[in-house]
Protein backbone atom coordinates (compact mmCIF):
# COMPACT_ATOMS: atom_id res chain seq x y z
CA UNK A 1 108.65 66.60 153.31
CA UNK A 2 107.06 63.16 152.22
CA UNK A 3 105.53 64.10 148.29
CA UNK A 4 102.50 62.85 146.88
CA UNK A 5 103.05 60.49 143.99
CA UNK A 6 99.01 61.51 142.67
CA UNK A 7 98.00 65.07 141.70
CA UNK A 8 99.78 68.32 141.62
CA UNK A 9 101.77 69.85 144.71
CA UNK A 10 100.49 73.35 146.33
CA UNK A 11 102.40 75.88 146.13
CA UNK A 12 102.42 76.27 149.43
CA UNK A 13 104.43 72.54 149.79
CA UNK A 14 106.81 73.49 147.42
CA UNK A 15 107.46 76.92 148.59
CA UNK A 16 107.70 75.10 152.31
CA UNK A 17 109.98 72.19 151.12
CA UNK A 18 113.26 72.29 152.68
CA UNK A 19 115.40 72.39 149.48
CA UNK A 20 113.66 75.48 148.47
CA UNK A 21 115.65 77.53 151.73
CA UNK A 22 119.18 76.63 149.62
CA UNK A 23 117.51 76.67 146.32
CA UNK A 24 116.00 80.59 146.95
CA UNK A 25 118.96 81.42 148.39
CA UNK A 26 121.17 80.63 145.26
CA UNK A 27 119.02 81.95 142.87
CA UNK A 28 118.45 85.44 145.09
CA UNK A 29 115.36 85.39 145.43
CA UNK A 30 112.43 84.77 148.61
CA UNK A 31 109.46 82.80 148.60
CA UNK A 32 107.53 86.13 148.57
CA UNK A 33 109.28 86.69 145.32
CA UNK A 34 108.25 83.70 143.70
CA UNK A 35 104.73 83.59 144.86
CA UNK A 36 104.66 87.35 144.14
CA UNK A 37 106.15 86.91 140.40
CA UNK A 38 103.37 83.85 140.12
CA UNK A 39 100.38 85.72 140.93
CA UNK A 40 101.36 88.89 138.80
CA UNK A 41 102.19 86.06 135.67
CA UNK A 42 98.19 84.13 136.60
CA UNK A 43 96.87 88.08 136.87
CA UNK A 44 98.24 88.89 133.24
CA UNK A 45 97.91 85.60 131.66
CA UNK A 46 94.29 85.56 132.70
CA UNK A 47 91.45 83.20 131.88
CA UNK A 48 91.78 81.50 128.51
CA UNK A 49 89.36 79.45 126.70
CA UNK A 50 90.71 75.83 126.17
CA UNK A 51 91.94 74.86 123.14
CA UNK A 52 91.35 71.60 121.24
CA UNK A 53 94.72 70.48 119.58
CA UNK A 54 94.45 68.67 116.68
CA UNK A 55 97.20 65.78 116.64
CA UNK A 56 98.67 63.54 113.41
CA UNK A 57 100.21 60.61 113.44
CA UNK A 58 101.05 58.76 110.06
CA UNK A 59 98.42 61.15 108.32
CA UNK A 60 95.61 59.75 111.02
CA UNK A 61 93.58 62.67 113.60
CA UNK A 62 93.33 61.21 116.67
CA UNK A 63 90.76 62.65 119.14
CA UNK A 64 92.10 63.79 122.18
């Protein structure tokens, strides 16, 4: 699988990668675990307003 050096992969590409056959084996688990255990984790994480962090450095606020 060639990656894309810009942006995010799907999680269909990394669920299709070939490293993932060995990988899912080791760890016991399928594909349809993982994207299984992903959706329930989005379901009960749910939408969540976005946070503004407020970062110091040498007593200064710098605006994100």
């Amino acid at each position: 699988m060639r990656w894309r050096m810009t942006g995010e992969v799907e999680l269909d590409e990394l669920l299709g990668d070939t490293v993932m056959g060995p990988v899912t084996r080791s760890a016991g688990v399928s594909t349809d675990d993982i994207r299984r255990q992903l959706t329930d984790l989005a379901r009960r994480l749910g939408p969540r307003p976005a946070t503004v962090a407020n970062v110091t450095l040498r007593g200064e606020r710098l605006t994100p």
